[in-house]
PDB file of N, CA and C in Angstrom:
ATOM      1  N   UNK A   1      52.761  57.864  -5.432  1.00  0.00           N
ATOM      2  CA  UNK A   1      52.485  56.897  -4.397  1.00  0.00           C
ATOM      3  C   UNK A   1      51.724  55.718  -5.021  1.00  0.00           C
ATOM      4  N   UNK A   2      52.310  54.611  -4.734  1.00  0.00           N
ATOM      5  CA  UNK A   2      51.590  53.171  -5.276  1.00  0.00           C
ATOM      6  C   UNK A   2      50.712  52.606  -4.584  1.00  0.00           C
ATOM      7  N   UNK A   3      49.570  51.473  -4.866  1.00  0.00           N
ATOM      8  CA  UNK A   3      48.541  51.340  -3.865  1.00  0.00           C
ATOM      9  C   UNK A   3      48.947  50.169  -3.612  1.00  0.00           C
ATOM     10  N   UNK A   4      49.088  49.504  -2.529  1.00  0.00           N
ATOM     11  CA  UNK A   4      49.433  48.311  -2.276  1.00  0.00           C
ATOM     12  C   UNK A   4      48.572  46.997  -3.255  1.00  0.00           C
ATOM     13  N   UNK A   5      49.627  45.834  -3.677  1.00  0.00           N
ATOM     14  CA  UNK A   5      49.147  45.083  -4.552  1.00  0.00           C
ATOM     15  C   UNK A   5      47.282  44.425  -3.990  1.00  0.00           C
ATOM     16  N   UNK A   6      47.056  43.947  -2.487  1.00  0.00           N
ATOM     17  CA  UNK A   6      46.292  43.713  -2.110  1.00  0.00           C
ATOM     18  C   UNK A   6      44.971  44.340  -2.858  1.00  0.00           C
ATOM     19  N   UNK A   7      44.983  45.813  -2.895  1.00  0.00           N
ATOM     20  CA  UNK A   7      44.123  46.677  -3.136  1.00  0.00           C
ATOM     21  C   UNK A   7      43.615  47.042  -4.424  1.00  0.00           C
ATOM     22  N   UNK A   8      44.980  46.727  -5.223  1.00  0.00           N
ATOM     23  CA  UNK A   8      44.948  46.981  -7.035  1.00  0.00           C
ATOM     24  C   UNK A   8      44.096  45.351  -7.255  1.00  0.00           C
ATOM     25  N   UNK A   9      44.051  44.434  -6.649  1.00  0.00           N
ATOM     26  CA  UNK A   9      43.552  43.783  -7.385  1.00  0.00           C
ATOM     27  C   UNK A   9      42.154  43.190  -7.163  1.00  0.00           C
ATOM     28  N   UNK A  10      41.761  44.082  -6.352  1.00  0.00           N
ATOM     29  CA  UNK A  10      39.960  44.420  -6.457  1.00  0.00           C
ATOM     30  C   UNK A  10      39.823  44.293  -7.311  1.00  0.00           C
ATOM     31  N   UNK A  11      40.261  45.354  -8.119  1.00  0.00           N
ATOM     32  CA  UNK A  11      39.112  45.404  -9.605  1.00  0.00           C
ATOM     33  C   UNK A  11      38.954  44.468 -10.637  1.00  0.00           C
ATOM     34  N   UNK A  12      40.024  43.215 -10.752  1.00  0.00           N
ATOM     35  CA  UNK A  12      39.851  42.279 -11.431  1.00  0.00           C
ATOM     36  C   UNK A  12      39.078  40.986 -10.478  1.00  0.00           C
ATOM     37  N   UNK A  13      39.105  40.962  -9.556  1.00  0.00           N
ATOM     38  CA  UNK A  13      38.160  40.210  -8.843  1.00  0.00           C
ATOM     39  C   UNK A  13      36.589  40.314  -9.648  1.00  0.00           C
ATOM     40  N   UNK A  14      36.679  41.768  -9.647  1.00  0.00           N
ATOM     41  CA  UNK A  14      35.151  42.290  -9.767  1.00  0.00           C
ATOM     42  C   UNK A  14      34.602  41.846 -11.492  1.00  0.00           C
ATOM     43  N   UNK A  15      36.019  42.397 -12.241  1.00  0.00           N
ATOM     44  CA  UNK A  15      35.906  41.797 -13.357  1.00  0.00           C
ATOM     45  C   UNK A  15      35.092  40.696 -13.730  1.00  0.00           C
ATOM     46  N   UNK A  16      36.437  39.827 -12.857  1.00  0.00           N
ATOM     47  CA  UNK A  16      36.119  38.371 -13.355  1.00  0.00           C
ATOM     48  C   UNK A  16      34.495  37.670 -12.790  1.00  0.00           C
ATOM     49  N   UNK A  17      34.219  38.362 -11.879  1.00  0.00           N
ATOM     50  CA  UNK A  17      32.804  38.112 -10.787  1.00  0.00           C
ATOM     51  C   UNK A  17      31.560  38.378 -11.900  1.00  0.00           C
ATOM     52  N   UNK A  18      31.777  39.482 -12.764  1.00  0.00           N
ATOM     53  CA  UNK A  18      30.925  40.113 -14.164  1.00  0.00           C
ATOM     54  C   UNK A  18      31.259  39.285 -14.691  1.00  0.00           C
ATOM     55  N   UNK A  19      32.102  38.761 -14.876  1.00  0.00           N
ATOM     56  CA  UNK A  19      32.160  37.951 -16.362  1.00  0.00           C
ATOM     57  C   UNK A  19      31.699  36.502 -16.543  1.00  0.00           C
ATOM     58  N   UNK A  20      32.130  36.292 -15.063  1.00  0.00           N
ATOM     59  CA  UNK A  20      31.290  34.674 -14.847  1.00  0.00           C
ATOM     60  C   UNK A  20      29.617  34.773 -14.672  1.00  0.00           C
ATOM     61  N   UNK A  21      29.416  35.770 -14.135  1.00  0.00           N
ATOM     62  CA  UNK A  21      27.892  36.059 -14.114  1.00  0.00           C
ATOM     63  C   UNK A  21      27.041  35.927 -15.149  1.00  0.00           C
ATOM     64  N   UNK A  22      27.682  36.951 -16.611  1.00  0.00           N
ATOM     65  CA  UNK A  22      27.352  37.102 -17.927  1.00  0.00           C
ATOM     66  C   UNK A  22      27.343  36.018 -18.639  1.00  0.00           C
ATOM     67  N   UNK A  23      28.733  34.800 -18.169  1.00  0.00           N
ATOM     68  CA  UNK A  23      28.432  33.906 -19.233  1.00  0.00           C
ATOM     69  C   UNK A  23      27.651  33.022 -18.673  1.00  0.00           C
ATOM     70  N   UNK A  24      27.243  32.731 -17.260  1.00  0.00           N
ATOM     71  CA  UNK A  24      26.031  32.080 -16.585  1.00  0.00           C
ATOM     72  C   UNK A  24      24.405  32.278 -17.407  1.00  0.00           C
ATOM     73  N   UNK A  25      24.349  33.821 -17.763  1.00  0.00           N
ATOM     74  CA  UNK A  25      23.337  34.546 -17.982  1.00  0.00           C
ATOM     75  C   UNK A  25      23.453  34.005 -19.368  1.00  0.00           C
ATOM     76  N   UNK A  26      23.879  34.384 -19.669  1.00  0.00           N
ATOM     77  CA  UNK A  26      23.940  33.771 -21.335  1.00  0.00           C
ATOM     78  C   UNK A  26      24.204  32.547 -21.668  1.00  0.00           C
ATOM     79  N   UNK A  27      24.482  31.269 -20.821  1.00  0.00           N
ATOM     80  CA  UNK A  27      24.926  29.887 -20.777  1.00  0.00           C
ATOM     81  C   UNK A  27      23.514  29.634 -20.680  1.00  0.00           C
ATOM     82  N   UNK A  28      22.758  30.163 -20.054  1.00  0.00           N
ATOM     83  CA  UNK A  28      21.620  29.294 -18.904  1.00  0.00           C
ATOM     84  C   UNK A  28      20.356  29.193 -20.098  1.00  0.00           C
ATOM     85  N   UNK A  29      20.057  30.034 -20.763  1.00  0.00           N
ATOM     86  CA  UNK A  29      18.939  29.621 -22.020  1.00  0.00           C
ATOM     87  C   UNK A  29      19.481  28.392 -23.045  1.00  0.00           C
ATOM     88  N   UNK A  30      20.393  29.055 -23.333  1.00  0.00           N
ATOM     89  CA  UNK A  30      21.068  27.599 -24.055  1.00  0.00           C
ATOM     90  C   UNK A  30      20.569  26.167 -23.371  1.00  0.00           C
ATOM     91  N   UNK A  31      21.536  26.028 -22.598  1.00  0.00           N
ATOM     92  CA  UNK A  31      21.278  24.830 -22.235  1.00  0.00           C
ATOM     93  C   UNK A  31      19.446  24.517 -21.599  1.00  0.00           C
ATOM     94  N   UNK A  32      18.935  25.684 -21.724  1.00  0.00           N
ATOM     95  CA  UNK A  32      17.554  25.136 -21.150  1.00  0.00           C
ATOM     96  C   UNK A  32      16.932  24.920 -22.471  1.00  0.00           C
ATOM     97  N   UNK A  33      16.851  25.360 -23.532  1.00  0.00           N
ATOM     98  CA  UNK A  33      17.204  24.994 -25.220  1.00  0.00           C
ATOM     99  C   UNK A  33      17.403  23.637 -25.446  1.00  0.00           C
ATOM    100  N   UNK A  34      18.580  23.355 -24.917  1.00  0.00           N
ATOM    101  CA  UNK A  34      19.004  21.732 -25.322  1.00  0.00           C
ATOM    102  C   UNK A  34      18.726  20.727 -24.706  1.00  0.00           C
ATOM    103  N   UNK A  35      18.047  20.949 -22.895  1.00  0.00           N
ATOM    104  CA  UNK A  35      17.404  20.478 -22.700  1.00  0.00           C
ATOM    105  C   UNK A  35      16.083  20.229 -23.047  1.00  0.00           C
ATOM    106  N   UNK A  36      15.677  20.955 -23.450  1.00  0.00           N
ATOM    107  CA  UNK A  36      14.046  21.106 -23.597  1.00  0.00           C
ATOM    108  C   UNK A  36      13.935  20.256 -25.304  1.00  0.00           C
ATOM    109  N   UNK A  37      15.003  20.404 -26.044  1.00  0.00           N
ATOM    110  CA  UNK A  37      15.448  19.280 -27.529  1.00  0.00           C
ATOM    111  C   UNK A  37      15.266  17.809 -26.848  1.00  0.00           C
ATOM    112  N   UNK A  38      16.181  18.004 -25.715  1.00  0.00           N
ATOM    113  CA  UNK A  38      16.116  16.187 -25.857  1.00  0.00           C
ATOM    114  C   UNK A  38      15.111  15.604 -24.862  1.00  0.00           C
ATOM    115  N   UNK A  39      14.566  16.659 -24.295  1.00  0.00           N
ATOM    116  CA  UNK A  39      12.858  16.365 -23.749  1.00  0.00           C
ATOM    117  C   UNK A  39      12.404  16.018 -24.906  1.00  0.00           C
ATOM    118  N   UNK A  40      12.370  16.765 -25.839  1.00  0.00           N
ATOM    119  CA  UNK A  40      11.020  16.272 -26.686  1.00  0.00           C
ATOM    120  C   UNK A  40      11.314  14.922 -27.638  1.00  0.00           C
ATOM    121  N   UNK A  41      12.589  14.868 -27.996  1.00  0.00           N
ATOM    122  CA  UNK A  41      12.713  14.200 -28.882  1.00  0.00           C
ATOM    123  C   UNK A  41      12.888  12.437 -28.114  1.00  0.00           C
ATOM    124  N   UNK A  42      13.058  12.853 -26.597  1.00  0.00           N
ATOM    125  CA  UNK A  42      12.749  11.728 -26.073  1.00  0.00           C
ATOM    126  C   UNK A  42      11.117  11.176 -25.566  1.00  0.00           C
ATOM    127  N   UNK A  43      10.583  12.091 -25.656  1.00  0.00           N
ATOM    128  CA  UNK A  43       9.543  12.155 -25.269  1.00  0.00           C
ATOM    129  C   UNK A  43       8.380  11.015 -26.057  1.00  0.00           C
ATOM    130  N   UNK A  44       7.222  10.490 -25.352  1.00  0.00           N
ATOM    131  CA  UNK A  44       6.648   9.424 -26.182  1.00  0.00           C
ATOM    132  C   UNK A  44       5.089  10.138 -27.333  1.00  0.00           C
ATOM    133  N   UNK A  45       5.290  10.993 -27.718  1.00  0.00           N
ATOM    134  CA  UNK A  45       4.792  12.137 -28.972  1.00  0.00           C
ATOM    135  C   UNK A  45       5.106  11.500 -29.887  1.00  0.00           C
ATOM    136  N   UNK A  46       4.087  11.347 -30.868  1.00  0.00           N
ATOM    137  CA  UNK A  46       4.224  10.754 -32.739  1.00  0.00           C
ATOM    138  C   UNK A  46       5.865  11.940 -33.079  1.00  0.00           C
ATOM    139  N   UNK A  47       6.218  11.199 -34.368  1.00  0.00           N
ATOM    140  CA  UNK A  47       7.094  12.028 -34.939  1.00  0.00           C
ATOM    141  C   UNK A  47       6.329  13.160 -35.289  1.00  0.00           C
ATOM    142  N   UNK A  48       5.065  13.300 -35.616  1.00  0.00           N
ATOM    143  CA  UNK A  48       4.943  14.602 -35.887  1.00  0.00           C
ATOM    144  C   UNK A  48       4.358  15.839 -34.944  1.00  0.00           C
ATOM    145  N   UNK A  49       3.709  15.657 -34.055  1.00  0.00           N
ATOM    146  CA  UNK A  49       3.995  16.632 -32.566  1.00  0.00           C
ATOM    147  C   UNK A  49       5.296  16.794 -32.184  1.00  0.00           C
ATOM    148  N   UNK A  50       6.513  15.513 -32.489  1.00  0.00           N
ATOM    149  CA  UNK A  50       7.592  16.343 -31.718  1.00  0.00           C
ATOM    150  C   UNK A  50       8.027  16.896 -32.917  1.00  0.00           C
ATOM    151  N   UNK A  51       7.490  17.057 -34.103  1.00  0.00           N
ATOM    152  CA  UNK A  51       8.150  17.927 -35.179  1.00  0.00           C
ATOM    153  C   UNK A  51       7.861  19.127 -34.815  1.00  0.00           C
ATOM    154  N   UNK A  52       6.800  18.933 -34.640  1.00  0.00           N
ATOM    155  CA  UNK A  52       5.898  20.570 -34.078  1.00  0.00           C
ATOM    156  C   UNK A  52       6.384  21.372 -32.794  1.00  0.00           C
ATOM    157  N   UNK A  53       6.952  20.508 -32.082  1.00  0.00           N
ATOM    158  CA  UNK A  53       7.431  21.153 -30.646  1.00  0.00           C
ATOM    159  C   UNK A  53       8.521  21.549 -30.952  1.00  0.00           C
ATOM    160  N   UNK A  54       9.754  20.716 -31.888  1.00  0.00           N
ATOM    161  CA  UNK A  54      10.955  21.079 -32.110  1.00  0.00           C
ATOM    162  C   UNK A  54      10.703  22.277 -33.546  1.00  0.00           C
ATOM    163  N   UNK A  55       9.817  22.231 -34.395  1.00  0.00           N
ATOM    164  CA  UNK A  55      10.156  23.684 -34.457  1.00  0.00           C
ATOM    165  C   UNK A  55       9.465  24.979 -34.007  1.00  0.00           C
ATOM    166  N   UNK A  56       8.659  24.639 -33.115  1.00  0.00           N
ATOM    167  CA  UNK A  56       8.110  25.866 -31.784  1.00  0.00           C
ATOM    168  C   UNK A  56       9.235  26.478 -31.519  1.00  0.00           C
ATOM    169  N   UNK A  57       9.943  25.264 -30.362  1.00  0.00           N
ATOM    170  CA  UNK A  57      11.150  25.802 -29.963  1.00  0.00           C
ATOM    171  C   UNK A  57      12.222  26.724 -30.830  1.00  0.00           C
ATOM    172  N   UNK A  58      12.493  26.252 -31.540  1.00  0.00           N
ATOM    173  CA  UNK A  58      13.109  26.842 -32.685  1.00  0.00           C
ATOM    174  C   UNK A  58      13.054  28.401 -33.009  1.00  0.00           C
ATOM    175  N   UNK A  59      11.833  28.421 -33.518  1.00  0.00           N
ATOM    176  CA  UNK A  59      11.236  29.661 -33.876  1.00  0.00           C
ATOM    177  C   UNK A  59      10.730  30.831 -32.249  1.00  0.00           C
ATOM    178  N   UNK A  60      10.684  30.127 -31.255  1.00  0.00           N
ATOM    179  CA  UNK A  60      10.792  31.091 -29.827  1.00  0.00           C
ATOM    180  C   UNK A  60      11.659  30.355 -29.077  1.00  0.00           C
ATOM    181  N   UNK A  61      12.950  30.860 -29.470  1.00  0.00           N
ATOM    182  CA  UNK A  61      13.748  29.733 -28.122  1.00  0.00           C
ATOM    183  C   UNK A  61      13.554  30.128 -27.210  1.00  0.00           C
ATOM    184  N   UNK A  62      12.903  30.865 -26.217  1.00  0.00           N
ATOM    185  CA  UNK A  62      12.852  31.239 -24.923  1.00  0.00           C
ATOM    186  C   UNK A  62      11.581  30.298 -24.413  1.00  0.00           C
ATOM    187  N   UNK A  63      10.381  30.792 -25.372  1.00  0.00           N
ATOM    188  CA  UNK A  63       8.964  30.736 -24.827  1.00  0.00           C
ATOM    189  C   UNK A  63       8.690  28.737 -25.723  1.00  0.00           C
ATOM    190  N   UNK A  64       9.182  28.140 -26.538  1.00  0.00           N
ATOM    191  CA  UNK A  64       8.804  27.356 -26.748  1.00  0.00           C
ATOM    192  C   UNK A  64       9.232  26.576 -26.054  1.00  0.00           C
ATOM    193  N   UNK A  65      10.390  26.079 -25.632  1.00  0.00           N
ATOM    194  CA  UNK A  65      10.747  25.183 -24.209  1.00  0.00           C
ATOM    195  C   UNK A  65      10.170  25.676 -22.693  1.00  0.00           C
ATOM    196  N   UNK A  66       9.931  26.403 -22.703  1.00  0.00           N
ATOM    197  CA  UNK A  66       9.248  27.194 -21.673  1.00  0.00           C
ATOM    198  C   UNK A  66       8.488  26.428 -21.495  1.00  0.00           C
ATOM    199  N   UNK A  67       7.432  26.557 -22.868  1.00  0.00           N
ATOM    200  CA  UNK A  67       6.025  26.248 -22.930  1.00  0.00           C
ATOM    201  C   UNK A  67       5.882  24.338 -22.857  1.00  0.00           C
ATOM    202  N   UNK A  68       7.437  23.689 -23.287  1.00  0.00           N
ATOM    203  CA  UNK A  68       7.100  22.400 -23.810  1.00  0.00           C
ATOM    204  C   UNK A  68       6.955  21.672 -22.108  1.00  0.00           C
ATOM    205  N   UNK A  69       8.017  23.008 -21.486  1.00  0.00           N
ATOM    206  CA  UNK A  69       8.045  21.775 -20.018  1.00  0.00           C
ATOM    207  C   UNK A  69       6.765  22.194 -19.156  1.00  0.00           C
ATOM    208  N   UNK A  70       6.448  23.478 -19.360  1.00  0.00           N
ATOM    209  CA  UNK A  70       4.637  23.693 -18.742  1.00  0.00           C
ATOM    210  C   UNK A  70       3.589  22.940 -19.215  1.00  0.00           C
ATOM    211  N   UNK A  71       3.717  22.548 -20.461  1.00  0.00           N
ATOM    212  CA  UNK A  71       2.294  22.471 -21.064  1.00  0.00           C
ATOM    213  C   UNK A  71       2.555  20.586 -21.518  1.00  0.00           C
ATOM    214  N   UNK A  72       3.573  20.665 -22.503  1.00  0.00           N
ATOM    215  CA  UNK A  72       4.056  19.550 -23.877  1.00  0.00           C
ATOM    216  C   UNK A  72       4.390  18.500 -23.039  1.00  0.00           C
ATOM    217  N   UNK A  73       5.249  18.412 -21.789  1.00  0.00           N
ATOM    218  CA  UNK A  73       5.674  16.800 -20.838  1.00  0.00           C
ATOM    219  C   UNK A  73       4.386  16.423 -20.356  1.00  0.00           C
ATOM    220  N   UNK A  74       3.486  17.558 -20.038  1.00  0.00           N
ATOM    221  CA  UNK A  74       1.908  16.389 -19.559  1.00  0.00           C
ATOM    222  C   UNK A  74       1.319  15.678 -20.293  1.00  0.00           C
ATOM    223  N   UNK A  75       1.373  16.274 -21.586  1.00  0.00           N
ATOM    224  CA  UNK A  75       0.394  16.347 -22.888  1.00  0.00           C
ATOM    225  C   UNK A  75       1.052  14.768 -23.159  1.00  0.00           C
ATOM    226  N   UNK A  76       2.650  14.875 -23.239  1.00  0.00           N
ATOM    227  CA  UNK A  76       3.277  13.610 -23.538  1.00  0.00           C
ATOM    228  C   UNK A  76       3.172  12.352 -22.811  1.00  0.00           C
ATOM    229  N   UNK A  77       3.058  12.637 -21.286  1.00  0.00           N
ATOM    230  CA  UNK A  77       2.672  11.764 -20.908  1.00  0.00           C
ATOM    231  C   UNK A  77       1.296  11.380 -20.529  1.00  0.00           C
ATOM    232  N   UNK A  78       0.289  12.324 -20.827  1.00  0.00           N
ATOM    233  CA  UNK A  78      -0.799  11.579 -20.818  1.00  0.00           C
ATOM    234  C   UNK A  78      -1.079  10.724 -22.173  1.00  0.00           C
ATOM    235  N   UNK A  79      -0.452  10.506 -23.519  1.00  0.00           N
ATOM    236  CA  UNK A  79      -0.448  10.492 -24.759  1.00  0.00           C
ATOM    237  C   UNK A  79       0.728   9.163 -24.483  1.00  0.00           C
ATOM    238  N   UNK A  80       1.402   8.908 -23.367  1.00  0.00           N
ATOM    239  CA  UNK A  80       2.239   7.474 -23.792  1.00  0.00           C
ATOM    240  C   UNK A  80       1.439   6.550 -22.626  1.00  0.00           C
ATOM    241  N   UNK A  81       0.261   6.663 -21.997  1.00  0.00           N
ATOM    242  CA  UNK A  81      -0.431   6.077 -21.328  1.00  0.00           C
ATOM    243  C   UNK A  81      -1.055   5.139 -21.885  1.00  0.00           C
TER     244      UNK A  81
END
């Protein structure tokens, strides 16, 4: 007995629902990464603080952009005042 097509194709729904999720999940540091690059490098910081921020980031990609948009955009703009 066959299951009607309607029904067989649950499971690739579900698939594809995981898979867009995963590459969301795994897209979403990245780009908060490359944002948090052209924060700094736009940012009004001597070349050498944004040397320092860009290789923070670097060396913790999670926690150093983290840290640049908590802490490093005030710092920057109280510093292009």
């Amino acid at each position: 007995m066959t299951t009607p097509p309607a029904l067989s194709a649950a499971p690739d729904l579900a698939h594809l629902t995981g898979g867009i999720v995963l590459a969301a999940v795994l897209l979403l540091p990245v780009i908060f990464f490359i944002a948090a690059l052209v924060s700094i490098l736009g940012s009004g910081l001597t070349g050498g603080m944004k040397l320092v921020w860009v290789v923070f980031a670097f060396c913790a990609p999670f926690l150093g952009p983290l840290l640049w948009f908590l802490v490093g955009r005030k710092q920057s703009s109280i510093a292009g005042l």
